[in-house]
Protein backbone atom coordinates (compact mmCIF):
# COMPACT_ATOMS: atom_id res chain seq x y z
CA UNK A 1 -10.15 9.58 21.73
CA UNK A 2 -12.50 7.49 23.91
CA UNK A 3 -10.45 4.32 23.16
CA UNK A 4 -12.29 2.36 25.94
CA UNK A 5 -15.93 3.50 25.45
CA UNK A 6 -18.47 0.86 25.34
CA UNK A 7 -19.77 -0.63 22.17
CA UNK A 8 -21.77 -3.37 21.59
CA UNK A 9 -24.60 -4.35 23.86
CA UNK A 10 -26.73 -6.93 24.95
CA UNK A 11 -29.24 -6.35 22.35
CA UNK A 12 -27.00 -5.09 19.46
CA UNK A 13 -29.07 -6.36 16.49
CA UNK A 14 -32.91 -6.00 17.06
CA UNK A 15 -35.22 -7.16 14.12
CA UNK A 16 -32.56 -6.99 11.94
CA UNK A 17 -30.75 -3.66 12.53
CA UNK A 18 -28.68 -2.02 15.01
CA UNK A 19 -29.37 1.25 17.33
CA UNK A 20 -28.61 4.69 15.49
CA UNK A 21 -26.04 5.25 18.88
CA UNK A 22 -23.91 1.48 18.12
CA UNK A 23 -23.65 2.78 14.27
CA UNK A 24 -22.79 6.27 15.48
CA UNK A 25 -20.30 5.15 18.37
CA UNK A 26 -18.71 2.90 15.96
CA UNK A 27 -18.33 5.06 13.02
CA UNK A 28 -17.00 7.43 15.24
CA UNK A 29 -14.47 4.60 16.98
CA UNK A 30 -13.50 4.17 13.20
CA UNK A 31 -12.16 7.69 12.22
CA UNK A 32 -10.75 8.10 15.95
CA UNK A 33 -8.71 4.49 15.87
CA UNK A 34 -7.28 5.27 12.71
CA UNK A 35 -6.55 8.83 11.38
CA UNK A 36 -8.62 11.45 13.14
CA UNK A 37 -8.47 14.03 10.71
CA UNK A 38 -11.28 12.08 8.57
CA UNK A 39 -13.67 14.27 10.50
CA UNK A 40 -12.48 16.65 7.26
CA UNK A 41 -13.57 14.72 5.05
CA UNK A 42 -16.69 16.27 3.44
CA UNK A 43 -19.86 13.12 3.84
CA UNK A 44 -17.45 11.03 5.93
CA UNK A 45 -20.50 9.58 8.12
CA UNK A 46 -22.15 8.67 5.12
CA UNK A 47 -19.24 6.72 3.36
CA UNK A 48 -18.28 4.86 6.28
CA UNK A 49 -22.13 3.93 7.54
CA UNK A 50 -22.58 0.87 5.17
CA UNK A 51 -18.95 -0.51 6.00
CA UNK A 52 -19.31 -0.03 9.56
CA UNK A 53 -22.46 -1.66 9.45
CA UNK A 54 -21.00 -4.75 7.52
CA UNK A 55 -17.92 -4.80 9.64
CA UNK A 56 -20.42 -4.89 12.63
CA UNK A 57 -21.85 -7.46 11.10
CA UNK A 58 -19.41 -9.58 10.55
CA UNK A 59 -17.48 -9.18 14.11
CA UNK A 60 -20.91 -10.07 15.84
CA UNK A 61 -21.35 -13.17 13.85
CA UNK A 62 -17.70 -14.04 14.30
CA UNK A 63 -17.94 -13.96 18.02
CA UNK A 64 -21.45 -15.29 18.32
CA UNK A 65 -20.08 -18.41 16.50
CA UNK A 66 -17.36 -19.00 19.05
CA UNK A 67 -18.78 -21.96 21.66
CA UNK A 68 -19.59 -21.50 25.54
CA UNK A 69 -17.07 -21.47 27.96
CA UNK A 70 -15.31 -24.61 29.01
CA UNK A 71 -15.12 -25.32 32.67
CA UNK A 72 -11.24 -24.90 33.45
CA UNK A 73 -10.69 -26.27 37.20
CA UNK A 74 -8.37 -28.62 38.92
CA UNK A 75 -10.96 -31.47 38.77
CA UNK A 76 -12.10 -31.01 35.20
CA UNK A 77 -8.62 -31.13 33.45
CA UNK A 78 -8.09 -34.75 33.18
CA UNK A 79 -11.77 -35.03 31.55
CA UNK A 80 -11.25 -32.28 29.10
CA UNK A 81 -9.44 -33.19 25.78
CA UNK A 82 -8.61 -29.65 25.29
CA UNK A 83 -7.11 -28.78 28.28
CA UNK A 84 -5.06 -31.60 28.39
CA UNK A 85 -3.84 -30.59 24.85
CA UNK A 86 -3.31 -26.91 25.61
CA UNK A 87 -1.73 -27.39 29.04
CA UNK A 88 0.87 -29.83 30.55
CA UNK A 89 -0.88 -30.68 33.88
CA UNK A 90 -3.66 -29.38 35.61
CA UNK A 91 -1.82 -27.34 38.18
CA UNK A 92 0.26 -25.95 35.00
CA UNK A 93 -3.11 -24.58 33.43
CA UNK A 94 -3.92 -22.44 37.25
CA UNK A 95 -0.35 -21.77 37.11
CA UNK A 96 -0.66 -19.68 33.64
CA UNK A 97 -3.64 -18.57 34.56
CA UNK A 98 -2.37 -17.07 37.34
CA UNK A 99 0.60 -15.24 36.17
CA UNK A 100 -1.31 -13.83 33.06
CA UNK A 101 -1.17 -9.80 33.12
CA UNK A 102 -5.00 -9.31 32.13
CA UNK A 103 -6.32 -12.18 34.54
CA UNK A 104 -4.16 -10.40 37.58
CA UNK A 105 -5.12 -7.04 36.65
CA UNK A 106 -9.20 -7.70 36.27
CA UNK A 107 -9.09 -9.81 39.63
CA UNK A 108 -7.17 -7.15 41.17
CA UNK A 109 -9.52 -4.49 40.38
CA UNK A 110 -13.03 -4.89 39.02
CA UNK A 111 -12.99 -8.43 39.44
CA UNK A 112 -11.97 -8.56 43.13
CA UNK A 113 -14.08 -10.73 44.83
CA UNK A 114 -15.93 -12.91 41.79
CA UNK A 115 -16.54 -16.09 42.29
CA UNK A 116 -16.09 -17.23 38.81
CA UNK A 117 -14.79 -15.54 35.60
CA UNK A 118 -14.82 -16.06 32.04
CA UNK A 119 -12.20 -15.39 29.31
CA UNK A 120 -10.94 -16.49 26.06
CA UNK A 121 -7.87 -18.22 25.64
CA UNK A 122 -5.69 -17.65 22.87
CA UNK A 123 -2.39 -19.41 21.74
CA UNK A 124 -0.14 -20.14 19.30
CA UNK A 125 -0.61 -24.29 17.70
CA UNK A 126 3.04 -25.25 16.49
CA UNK A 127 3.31 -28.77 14.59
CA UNK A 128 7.22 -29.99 14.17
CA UNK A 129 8.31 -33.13 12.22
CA UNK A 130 10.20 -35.60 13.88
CA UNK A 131 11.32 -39.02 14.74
CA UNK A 132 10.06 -40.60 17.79
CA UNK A 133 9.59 -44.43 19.50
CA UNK A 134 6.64 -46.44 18.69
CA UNK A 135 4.66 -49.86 19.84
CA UNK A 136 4.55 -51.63 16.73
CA UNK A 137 2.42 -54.93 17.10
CA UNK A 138 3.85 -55.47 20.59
CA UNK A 139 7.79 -54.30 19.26
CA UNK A 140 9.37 -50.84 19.87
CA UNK A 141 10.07 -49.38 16.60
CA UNK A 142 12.88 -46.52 16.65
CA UNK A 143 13.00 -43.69 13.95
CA UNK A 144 9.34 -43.64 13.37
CA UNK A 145 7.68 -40.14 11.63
CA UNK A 146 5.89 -38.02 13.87
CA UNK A 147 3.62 -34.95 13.89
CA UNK A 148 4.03 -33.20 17.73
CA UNK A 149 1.60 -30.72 18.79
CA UNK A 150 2.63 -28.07 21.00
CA UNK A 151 0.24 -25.05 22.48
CA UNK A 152 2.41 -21.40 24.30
CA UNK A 153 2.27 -18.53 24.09
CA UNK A 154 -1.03 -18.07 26.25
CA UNK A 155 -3.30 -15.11 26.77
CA UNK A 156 -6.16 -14.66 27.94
CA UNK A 157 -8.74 -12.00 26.99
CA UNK A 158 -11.35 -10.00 28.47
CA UNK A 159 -12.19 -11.35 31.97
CA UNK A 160 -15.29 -10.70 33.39
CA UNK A 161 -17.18 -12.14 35.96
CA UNK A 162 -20.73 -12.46 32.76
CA UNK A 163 -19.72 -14.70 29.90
CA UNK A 164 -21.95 -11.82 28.13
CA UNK A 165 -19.97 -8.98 29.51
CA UNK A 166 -16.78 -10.84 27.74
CA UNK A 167 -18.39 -11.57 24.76
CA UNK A 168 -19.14 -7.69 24.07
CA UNK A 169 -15.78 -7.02 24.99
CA UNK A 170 -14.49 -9.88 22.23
CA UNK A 171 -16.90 -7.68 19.44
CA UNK A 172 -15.34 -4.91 20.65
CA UNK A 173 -11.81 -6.02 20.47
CA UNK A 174 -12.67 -7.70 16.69
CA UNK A 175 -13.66 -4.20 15.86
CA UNK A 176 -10.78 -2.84 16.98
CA UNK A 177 -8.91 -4.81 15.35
CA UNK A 178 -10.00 -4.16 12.03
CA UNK A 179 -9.25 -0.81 12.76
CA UNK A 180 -5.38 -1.72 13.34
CA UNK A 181 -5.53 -3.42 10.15
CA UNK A 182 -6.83 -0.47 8.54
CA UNK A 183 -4.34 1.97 10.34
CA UNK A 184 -1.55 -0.61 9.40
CA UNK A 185 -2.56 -0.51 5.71
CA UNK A 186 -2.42 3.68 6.09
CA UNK A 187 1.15 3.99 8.04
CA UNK A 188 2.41 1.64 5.19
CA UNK A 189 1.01 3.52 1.81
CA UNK A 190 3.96 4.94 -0.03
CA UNK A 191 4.88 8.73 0.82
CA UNK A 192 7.47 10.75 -1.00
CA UNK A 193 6.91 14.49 0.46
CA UNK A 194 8.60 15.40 3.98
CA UNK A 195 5.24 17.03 5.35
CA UNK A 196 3.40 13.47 4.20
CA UNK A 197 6.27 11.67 5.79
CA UNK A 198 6.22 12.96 9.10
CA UNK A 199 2.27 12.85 9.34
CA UNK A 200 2.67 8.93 8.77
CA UNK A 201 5.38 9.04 11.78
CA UNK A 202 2.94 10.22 13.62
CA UNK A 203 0.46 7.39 12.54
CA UNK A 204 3.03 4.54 12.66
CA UNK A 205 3.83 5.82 16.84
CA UNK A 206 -0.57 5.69 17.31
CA UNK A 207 0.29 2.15 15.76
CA UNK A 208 3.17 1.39 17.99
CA UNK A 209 0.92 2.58 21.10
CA UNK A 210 -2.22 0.74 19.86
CA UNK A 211 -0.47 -2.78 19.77
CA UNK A 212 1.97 -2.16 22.66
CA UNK A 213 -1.67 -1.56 24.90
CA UNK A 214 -3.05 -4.98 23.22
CA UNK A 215 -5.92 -2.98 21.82
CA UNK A 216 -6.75 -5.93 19.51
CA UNK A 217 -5.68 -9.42 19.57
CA UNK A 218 -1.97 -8.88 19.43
CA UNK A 219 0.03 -9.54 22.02
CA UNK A 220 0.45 -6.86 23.90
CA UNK A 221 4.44 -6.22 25.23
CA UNK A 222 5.68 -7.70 28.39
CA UNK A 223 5.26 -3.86 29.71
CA UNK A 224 2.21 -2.18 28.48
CA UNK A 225 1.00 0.95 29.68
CA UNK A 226 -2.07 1.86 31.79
CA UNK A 227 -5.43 2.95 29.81
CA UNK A 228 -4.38 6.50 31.34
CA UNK A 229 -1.07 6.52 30.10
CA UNK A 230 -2.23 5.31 26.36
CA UNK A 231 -5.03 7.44 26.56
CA UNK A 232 -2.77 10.13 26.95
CA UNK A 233 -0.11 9.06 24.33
CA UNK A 234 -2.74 8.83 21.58
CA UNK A 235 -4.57 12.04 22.38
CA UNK A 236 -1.37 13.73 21.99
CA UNK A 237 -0.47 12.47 18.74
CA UNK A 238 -3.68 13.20 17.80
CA UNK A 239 -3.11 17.22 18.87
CA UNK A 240 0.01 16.87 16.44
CA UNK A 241 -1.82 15.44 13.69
CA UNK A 242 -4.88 18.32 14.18
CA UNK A 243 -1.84 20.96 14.02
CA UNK A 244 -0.41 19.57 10.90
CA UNK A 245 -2.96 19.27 8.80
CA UNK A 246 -3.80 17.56 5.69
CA UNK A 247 -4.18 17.58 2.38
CA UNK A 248 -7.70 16.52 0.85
CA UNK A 249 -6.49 13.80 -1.30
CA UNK A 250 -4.39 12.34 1.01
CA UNK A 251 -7.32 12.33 3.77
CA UNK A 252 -9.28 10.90 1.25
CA UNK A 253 -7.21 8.40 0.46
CA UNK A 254 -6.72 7.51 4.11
CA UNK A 255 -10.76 6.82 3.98
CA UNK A 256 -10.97 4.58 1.26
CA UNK A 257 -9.02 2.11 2.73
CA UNK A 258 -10.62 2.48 5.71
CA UNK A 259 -13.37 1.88 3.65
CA UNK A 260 -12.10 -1.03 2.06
CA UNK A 261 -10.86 -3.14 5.10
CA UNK A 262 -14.65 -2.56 6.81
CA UNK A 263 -16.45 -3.60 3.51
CA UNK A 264 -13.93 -6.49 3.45
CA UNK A 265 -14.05 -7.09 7.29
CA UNK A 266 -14.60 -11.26 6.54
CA UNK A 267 -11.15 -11.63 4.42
CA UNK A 268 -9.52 -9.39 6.97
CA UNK A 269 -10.29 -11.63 10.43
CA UNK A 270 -12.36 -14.65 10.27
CA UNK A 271 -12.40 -17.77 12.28
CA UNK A 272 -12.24 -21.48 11.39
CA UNK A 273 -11.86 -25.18 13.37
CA UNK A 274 -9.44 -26.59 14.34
CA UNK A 275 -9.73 -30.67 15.01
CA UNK A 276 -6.66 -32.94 16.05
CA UNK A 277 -6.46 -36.57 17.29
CA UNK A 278 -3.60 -36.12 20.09
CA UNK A 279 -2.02 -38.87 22.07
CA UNK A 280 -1.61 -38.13 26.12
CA UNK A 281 2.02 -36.72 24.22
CA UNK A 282 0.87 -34.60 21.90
CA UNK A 283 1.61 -36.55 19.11
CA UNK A 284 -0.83 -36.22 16.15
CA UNK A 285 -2.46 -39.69 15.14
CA UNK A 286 -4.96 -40.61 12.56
CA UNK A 287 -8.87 -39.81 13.18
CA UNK A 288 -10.55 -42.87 14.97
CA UNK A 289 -7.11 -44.37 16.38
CA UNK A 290 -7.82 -45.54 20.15
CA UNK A 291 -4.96 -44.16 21.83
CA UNK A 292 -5.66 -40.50 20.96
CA UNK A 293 -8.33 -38.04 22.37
CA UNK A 294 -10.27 -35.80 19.62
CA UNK A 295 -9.45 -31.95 19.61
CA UNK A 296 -11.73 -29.18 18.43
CA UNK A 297 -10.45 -26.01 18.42
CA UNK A 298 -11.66 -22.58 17.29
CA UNK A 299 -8.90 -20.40 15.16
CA UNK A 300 -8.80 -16.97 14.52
CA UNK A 301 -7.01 -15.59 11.18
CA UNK A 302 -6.15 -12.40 10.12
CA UNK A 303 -5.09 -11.09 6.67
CA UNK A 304 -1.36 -11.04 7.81
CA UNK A 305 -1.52 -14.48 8.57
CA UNK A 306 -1.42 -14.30 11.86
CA UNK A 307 -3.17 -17.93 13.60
CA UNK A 308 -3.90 -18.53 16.93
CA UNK A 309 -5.92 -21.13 18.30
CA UNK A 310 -8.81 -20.09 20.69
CA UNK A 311 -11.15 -21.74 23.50
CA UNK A 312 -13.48 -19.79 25.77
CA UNK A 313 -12.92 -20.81 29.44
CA UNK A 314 -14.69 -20.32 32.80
CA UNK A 315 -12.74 -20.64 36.08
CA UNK A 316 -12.69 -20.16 39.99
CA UNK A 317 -10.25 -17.59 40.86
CA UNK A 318 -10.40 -19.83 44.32
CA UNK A 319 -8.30 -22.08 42.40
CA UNK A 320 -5.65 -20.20 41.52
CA UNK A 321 -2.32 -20.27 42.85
CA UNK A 322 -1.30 -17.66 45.63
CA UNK A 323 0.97 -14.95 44.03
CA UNK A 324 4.48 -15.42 45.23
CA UNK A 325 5.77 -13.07 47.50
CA UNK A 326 9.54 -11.82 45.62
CA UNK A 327 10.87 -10.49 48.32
CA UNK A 328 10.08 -13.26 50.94
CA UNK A 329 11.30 -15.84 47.87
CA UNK A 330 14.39 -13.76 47.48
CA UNK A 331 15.27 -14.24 51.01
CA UNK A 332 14.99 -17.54 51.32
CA UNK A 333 18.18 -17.84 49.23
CA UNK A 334 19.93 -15.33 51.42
């Protein structure tokens, strides 16, 4: 499986249609991200080119739609409404940055040496009811109902050192993620047989791999293996899968809703705005009132209802805090 081949180019969508080779790569990135064995299927290039092609569609759109990057440095926090919702200080924002697993590894290899890179932030917008102190014409009120914001759970996606570079990546990654969609749909169908049983084992573990590399937009877990390692994994399972078999029906049924999720890519992962009025505490306040700053936000849904807020940033890996030396901190306290 060539799980980290390049789709999507510069010029995807040229007078109206894509390249023959995008369709191609991406019907074949369908059938390999999800059950392999549709190869089988008698016509399965044909079935899945008008889905693919709408799925394309719609993933291009979605991440067309998404705004340019916001400068993200030490002097443009305090002027930026959004990063002063999304991050307690400006030295906390280069301090996530830092430490985040995708941002080290890019900088670390490819990146080494950029002067500035681009990513998208994602994370999770919690609102929680409570009571809280307020100015009320010149008194303190106690016990008064409040909305507070909070933003964690940060990630950031597909660093590169070409905003357009990440925003292939992003169509990419929405791709992909349809796929999981699809292959979670598959892994869940109801089986009865042993033999059907075990061959959706096998489909729930390429799950399991899929979302424990952070193919999509899942969080990926806290350790995820190299592309290598998954590479590896998946083309394994996929030698098992091969060996086993498969009915016809059953195949066929695995297309259709592969079928389905692709001609139904817009109710399976769209994106929407978000827009607050936040206090300098992340309190919510009505629109137009003086004390708060006005938020706008991109989302990103999915059909599980999954919702995570999202803002494209651009930043100075100058800025960033020095990685911290463990085993010089560790003997400071010996």
């Amino acid at each position: 499986m060539k799980l980290f081949q390049s789709i999507f180019g510069g010029h995807d969508r040229q007078g109206g249609s894509y390249p023959e080779l995008l369709i191609q790569a991406a019907i074949e990135r369908a059938v390999e991200g999800t059950d392999p064995r549709l190869k089988f299927v008698s016509g399965f290039r044909k079935r899945l080119r008008a889905p693919v092609i709408q799925a394309i569609d719609h993933v291009v759109d979605l991440v067309e739609a998404i705004p340019g990057s916001v400068v993200s440095g030490p002097g443009e926090y305090a002027s930026e409404p959004c990063l002063c919702a999304l991050f307690a200080s400006g030295h906390g924002m280069l301090e996530i940055l830092g430490r985040d697993a995708e941002v080290r590894d890019y900088l670390a290899g490819p990146g080494a040496g950029a002067e500035r890179v681009t990513a998208l932030l994602l994370a999770e917008c919690i609102e929680k009811k409570g009571l809280g102190v307020e100015l009320v014409d010149d008194r303190l009120q106690r016990e008064v109902a409040q909305v507070s914001v909070s933003f964690s759970a940060h990630r950031f996606l597909d660093p590169t050192d070409d905003e357009a570079e990440t925003r292939r990546l992003l169509k990419r990654r929405a791709f992909d993620h349809l796929l999981t969609l699809a292959l979670k749909r598959i892994v869940e169908a109801k089986i009865e047989r042993a033999d059907l049983a075990r061959q959706r084992d096998l489909l729930r573990r390429k799950l399991k791999a899929l979302e424990t590399g952070g193919w999509s937009f899942g969080a990926p877990e806290a350790v995820h293996p190299t592309h290598a390692a998954l590479q590896d994994e998946l083309d394994g399972i996929t030698q098992q899968l091969d060996a086993m078999g498969a009915e016809t029906g059953l195949l066929d049924a695995h297309l259709e809703m592969l079928i389905e999720v692709l001609q139904g890519a817009a109710d399976q992962l769209w994106g929407s705005t978000l827009e607050l009025d936040l206090d300098a505490m992340n309190i919510l306040r009505a629109p137009g009132d003086p004390s708060a700053r006005h938020i706008h936000l991109g989302q990103l849904h999915n059909v599980l209802g999954r919702r995570l807020v999202m803002l494209p940033i651009s930043f100075s890996p100058r800025d960033l805090p020095p990685r911290e030396d463990f085993v010089s901190a560790a003997e400071r306290y010996l």
